[in-house]
N, C-alpha and C. Protein backbone atom coordinates (compact mmCIF):
# COMPACT_ATOMS: atom_id res chain seq x y z
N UNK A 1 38.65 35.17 -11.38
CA UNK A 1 38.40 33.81 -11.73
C UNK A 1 37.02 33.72 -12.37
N UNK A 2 36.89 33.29 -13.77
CA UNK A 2 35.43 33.06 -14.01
C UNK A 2 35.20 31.38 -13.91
N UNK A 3 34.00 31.35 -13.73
CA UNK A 3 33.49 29.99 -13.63
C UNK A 3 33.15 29.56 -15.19
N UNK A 4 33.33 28.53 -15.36
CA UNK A 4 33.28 27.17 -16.84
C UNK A 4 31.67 27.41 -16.90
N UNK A 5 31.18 27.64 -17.88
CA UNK A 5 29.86 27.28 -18.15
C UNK A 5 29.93 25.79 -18.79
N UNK A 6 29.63 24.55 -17.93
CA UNK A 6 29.43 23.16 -18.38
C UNK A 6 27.95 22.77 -18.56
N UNK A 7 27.81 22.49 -20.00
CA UNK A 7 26.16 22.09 -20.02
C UNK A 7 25.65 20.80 -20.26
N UNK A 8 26.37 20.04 -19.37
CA UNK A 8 26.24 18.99 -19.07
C UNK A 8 24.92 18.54 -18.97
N UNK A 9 23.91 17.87 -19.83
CA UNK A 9 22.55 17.61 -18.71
C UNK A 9 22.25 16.97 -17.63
N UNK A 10 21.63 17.11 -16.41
CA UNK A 10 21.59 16.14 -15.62
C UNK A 10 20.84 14.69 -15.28
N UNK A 11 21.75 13.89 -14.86
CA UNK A 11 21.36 12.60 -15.09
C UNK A 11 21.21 12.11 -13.93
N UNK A 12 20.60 10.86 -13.56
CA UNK A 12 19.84 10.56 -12.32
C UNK A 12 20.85 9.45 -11.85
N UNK A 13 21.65 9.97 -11.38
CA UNK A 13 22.37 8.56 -10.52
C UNK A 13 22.54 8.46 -8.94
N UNK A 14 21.22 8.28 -8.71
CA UNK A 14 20.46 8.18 -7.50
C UNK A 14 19.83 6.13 -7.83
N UNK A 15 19.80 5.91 -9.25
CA UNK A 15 18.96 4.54 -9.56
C UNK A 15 17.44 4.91 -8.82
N UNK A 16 17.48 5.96 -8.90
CA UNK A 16 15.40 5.94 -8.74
C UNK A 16 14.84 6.26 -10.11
N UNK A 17 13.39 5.96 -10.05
CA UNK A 17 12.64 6.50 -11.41
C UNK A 17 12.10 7.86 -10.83
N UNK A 18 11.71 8.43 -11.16
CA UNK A 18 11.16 9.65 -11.21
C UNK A 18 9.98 10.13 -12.08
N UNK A 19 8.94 10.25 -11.98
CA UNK A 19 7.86 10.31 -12.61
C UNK A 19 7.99 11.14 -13.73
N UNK A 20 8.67 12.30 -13.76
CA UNK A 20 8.81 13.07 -14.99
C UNK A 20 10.09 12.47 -15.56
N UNK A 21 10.81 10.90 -15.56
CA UNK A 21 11.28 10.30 -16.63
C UNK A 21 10.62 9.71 -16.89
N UNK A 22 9.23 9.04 -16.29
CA UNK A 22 8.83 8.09 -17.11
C UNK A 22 7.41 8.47 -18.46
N UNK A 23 7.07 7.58 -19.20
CA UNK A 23 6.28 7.97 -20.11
C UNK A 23 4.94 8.58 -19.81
N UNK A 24 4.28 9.99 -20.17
CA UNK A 24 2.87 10.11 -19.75
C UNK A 24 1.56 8.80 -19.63
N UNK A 25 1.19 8.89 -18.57
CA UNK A 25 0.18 8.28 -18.26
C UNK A 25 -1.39 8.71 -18.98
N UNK A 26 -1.91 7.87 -19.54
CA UNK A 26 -3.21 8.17 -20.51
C UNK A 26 -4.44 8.47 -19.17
N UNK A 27 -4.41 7.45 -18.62
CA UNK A 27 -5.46 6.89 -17.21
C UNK A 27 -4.70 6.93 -16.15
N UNK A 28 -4.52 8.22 -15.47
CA UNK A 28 -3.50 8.75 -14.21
C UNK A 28 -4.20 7.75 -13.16
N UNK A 29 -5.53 7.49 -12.94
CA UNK A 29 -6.30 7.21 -12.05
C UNK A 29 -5.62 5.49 -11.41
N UNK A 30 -5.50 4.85 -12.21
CA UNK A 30 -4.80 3.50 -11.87
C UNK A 30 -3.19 3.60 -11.43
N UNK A 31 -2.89 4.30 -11.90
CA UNK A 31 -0.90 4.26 -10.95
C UNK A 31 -0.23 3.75 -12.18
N UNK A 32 0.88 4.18 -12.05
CA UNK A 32 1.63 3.53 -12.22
C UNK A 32 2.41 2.27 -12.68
N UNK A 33 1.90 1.43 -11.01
CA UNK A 33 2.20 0.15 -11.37
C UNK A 33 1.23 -1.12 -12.34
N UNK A 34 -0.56 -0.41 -12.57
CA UNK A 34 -1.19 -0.99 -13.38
C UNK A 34 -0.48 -1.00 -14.79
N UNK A 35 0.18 0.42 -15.00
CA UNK A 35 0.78 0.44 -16.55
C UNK A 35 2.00 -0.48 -16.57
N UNK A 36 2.73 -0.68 -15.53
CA UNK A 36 4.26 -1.63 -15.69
C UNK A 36 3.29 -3.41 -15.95
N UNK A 37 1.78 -3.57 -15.25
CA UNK A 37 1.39 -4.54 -15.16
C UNK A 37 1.33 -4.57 -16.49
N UNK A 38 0.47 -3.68 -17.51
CA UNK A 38 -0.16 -4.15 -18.52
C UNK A 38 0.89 -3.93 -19.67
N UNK A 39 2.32 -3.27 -19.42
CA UNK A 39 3.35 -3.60 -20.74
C UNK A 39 3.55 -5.14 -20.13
N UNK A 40 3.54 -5.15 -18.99
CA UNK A 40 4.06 -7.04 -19.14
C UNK A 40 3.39 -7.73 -19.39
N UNK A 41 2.13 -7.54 -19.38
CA UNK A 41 1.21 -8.56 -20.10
C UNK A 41 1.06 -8.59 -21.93
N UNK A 42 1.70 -7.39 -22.12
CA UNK A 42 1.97 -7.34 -23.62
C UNK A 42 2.78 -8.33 -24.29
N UNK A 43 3.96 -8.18 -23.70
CA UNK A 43 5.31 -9.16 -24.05
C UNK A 43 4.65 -10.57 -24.01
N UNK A 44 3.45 -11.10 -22.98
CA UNK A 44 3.11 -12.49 -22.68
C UNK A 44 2.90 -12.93 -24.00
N UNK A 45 3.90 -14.10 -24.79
CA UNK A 45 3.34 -14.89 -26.30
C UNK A 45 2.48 -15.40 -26.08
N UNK A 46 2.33 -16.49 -24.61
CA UNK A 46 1.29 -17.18 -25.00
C UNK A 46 -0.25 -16.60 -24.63
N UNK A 47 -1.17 -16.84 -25.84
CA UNK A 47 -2.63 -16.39 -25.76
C UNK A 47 -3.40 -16.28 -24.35
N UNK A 48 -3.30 -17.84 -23.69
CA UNK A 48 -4.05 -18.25 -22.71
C UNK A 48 -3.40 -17.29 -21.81
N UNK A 49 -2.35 -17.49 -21.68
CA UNK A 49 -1.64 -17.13 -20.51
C UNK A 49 -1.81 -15.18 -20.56
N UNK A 50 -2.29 -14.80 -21.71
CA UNK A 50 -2.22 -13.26 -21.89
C UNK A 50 -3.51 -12.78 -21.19
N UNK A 51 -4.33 -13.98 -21.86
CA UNK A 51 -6.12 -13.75 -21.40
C UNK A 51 -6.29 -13.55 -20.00
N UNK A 52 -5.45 -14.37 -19.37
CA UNK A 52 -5.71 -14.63 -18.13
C UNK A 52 -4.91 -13.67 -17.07
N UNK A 53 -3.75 -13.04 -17.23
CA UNK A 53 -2.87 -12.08 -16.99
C UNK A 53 -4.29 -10.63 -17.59
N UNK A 54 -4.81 -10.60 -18.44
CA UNK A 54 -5.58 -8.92 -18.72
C UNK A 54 -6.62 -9.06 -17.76
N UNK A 55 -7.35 -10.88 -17.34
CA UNK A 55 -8.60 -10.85 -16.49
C UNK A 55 -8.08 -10.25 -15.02
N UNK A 56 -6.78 -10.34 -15.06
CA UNK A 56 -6.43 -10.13 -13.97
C UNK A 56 -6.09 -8.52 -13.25
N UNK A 57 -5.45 -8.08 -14.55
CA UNK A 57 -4.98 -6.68 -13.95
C UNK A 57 -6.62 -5.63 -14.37
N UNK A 58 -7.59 -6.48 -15.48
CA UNK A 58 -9.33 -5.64 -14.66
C UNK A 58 -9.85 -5.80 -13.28
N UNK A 59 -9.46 -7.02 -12.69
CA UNK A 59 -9.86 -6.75 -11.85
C UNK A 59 -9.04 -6.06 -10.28
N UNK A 60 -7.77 -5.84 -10.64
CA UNK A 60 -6.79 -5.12 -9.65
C UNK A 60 -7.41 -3.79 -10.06
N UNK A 61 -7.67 -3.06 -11.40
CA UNK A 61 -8.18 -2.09 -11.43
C UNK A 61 -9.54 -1.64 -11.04
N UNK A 62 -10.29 -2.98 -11.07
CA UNK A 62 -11.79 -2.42 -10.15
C UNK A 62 -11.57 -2.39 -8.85
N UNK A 63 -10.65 -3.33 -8.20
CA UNK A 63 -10.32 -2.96 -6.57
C UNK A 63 -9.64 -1.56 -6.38
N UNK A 64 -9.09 -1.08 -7.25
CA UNK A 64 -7.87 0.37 -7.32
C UNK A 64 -9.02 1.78 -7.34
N UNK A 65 -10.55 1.64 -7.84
CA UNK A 65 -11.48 2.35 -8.25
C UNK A 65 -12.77 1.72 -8.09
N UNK A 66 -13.03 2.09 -6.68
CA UNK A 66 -14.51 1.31 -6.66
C UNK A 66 -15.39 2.18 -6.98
N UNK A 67 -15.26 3.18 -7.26
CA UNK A 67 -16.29 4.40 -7.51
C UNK A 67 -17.22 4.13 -9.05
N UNK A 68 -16.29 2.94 -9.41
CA UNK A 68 -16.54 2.67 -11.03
C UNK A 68 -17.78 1.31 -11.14
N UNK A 69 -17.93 1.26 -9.79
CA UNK A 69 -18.83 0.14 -9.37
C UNK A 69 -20.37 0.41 -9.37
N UNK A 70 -20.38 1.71 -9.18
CA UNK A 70 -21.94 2.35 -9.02
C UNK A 70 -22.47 2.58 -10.34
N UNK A 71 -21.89 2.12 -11.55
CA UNK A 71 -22.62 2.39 -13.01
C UNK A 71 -22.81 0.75 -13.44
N UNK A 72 -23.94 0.65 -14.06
CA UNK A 72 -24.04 -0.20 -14.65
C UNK A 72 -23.23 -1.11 -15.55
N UNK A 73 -22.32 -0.60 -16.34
CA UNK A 73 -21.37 -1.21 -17.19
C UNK A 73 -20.16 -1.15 -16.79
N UNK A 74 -19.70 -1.11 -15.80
CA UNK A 74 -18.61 -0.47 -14.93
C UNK A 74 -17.62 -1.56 -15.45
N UNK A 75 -17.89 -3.03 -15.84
CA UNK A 75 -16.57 -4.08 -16.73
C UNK A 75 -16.47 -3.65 -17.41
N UNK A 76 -17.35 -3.15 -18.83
CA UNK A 76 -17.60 -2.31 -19.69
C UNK A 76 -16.19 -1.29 -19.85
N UNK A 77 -16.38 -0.54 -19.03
CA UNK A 77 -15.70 0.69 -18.75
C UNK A 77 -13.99 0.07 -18.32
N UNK A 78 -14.12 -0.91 -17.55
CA UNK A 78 -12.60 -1.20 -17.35
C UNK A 78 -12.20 -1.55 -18.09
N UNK A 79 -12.76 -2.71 -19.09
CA UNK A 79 -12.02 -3.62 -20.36
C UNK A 79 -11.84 -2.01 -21.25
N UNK A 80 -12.23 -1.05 -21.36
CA UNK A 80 -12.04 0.33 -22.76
C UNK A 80 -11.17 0.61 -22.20
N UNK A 81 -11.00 1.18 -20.50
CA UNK A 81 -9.48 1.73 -19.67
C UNK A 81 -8.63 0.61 -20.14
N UNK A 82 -8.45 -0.70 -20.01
CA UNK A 82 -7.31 -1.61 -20.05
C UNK A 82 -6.98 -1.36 -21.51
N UNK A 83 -7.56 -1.24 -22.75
CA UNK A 83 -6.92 -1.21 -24.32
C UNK A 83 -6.65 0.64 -24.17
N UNK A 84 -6.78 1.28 -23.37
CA UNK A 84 -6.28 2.49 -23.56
C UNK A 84 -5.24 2.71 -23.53
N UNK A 85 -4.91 2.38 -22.60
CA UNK A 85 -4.04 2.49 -21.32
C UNK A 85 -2.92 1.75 -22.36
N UNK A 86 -2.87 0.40 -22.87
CA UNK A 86 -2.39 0.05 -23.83
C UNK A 86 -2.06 0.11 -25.48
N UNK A 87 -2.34 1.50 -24.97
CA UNK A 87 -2.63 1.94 -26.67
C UNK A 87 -3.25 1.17 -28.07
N UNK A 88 -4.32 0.56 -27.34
CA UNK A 88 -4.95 -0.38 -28.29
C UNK A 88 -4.19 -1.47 -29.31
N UNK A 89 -3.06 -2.13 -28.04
CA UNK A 89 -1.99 -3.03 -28.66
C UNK A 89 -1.85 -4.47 -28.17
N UNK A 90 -3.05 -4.36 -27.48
CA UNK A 90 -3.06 -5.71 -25.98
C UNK A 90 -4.20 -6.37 -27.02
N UNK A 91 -3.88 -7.55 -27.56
CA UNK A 91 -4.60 -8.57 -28.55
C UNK A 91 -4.96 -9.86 -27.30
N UNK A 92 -6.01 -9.45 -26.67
CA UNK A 92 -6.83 -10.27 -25.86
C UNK A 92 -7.97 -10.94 -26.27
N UNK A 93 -9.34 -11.94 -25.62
CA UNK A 93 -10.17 -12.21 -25.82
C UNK A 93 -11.15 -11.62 -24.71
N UNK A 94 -11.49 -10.19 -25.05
CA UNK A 94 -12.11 -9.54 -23.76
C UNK A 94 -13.80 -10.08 -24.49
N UNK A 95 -14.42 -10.20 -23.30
CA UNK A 95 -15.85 -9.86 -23.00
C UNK A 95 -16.88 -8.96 -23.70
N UNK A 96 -15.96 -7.91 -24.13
CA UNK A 96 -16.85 -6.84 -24.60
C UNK A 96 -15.75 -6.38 -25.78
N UNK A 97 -16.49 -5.98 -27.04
CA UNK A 97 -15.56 -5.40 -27.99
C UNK A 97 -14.85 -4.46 -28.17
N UNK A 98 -13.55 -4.59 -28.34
CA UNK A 98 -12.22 -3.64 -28.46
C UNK A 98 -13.02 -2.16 -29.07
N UNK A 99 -12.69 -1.24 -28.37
CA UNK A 99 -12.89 0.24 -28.76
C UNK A 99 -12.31 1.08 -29.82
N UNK A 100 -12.68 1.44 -30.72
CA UNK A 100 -12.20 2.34 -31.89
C UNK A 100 -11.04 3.26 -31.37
N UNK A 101 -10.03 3.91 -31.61
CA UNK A 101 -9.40 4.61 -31.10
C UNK A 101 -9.80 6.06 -31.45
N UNK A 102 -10.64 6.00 -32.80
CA UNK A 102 -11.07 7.31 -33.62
C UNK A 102 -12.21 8.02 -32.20
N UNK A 103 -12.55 6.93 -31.59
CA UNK A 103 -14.34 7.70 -30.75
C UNK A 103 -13.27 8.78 -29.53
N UNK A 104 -12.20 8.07 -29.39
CA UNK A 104 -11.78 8.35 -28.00
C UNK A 104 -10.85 9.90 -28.63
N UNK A 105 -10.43 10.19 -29.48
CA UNK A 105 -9.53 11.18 -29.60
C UNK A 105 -10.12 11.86 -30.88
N UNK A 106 -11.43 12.13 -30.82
CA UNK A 106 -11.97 12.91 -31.40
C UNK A 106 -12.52 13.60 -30.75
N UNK A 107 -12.98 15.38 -31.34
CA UNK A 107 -13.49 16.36 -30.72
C UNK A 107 -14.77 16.19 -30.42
N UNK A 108 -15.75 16.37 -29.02
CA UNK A 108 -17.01 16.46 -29.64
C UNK A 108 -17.40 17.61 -30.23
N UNK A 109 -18.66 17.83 -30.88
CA UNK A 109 -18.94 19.12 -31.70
C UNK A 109 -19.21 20.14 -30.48
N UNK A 110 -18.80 21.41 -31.31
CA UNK A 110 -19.23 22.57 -30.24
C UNK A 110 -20.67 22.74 -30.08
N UNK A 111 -21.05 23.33 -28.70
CA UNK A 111 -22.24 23.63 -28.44
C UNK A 111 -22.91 24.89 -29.08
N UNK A 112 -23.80 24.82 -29.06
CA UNK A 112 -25.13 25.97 -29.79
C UNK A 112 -25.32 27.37 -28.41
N UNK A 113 -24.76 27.84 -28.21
CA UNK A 113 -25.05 28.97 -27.47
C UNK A 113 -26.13 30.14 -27.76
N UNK A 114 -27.07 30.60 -27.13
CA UNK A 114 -27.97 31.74 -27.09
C UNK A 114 -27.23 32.44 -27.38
N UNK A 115 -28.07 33.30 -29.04
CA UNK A 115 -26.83 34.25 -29.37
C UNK A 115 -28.23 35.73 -29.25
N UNK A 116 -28.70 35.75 -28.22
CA UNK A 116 -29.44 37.31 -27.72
C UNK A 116 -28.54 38.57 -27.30
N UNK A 117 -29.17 39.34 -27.64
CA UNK A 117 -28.48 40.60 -27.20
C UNK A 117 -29.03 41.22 -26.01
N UNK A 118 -28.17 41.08 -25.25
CA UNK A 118 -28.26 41.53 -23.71
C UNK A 118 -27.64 43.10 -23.36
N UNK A 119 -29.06 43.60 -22.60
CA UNK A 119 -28.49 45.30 -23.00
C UNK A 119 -27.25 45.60 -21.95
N UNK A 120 -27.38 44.65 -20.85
CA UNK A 120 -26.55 45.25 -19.72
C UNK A 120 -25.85 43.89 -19.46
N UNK A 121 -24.83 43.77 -20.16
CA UNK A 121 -24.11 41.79 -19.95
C UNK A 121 -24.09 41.91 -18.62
N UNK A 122 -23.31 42.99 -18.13
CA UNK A 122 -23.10 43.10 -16.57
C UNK A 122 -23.71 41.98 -15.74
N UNK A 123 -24.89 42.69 -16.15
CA UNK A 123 -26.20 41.64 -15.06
C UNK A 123 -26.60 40.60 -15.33
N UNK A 124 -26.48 40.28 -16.85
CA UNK A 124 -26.89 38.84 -17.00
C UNK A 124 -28.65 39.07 -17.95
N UNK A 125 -28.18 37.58 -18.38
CA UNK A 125 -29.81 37.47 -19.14
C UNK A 125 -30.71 37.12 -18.66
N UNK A 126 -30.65 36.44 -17.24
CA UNK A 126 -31.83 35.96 -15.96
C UNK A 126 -32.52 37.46 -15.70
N UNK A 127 -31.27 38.62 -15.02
CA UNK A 127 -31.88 39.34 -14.71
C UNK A 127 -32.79 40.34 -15.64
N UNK A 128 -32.97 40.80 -16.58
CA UNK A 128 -33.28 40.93 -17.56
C UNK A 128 -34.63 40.16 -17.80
N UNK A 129 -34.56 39.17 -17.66
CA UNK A 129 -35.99 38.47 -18.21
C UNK A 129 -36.84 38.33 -17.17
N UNK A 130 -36.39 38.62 -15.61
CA UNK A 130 -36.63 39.25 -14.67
C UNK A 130 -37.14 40.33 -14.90
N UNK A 131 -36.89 41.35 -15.01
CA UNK A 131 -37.21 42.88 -15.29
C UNK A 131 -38.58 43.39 -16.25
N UNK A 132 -38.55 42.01 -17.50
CA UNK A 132 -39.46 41.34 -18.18
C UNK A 132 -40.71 41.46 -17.74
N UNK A 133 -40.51 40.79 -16.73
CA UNK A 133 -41.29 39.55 -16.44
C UNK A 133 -42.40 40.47 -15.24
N UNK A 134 -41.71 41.46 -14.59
CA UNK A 134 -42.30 42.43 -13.48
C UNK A 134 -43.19 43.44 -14.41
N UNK A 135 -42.46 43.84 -15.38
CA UNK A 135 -43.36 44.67 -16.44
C UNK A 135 -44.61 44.45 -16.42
N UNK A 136 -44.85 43.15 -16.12
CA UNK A 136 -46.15 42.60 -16.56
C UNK A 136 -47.22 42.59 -15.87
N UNK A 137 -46.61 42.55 -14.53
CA UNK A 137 -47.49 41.93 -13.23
C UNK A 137 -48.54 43.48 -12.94
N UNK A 138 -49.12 43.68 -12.50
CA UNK A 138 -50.25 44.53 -12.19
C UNK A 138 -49.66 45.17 -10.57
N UNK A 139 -49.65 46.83 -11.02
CA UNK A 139 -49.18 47.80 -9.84
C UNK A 139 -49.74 47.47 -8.51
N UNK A 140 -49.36 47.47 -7.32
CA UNK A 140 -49.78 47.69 -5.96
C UNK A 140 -49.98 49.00 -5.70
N UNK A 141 -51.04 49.11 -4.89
CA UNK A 141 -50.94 50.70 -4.57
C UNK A 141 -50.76 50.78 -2.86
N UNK A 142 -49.23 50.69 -2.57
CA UNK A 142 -48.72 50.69 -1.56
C UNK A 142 -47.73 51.88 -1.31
N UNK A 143 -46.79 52.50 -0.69
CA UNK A 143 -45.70 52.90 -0.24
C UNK A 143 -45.06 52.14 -0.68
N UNK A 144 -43.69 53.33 -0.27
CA UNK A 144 -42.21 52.55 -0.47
C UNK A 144 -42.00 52.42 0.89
N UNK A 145 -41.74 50.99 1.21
CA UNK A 145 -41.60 50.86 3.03
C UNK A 145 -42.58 50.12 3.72
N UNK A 146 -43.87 50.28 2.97
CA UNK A 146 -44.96 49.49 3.70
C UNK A 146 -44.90 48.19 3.83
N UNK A 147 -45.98 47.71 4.29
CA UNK A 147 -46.19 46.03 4.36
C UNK A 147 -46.66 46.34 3.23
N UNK A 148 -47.06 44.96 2.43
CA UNK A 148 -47.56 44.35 1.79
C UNK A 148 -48.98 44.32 2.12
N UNK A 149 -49.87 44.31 1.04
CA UNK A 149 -51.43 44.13 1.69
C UNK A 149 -52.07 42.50 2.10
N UNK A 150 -51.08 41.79 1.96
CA UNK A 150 -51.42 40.17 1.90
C UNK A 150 -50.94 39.69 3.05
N UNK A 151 -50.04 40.60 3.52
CA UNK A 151 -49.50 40.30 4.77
C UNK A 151 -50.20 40.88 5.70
N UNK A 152 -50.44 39.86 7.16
CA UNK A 152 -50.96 40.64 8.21
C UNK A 152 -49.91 41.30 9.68
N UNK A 153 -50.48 42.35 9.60
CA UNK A 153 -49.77 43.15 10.92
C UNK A 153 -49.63 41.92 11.99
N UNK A 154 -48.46 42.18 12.65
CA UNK A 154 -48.13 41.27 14.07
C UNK A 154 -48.51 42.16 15.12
């Protein structure tokens, strides 16, 4: 008897959502249900009623993240999360001016790295400038094992 290869895909008829059906999250940090908040505040026609629905889900998101409280511009920072999060499609009257989308999904430039030649990478360029740096200092005329002459016997 061979078995049917059926390649059926599978479909969820359980009626739950499941996080890997739903759309990636930009700002994981708020949940979920901030993003179901802020497509419904999209659909809202009327203006007032939109303004007042976005004042609302900033501030469910500063209660959701109080850690965002200890910076100075921390509204600042929620009103840029709320048009993110919305793919810069939520036509509000925020407080602070709508964010470029170009600043946020651009590269910053690469960094300038020390381009020295290090004889032994192994060890590193500290140690090395270490090694330097002893070159310099003026011989003791001690043993290997002794005290130190600065130190006193106990």
């Amino acid at each position: 008897m061979t078995a049917k290869n059926t390649e059926t895909p599978l479909v969820n008829n359980t009626g739950m959502d499941y996080n890997t059906d739903q759309p990636k999250m930009s700002i994981s940090e708020y949940g979920r249900n901030v993003y179901r908040m802020i497509d419904h505040c999209l659909t809202i026609e009327d203006r007032e009623e939109r303004n007042r629905c976005a004042r609302t889900i900033v501030k469910v998101m500063a209660i959701l993240n109080p850690s965002l409280k200890d910076f100075s511009d921390f509204e600042h920072k929620l009103w840029d999360h709320l048009f993110i999060i919305s793919d810069y499609k939520l036509d509000v009257d925020a407080p602070f001016p709508k964010p470029e989308p170009e600043l946020f999904h651009s590269k910053p430039e690469a960094l300038k790295y020390p381009q020295g030649d290090i004889r032994f990478k192994h060890y590193g360029k500290n140690l090395e400038a270490l090694i330097q740096k002893e070159k310099t200092l003026p011989e003791l005329e001690q043993g290997f094992g002794q005290r130190p002459a600065y130190r006193a016997a106990a």
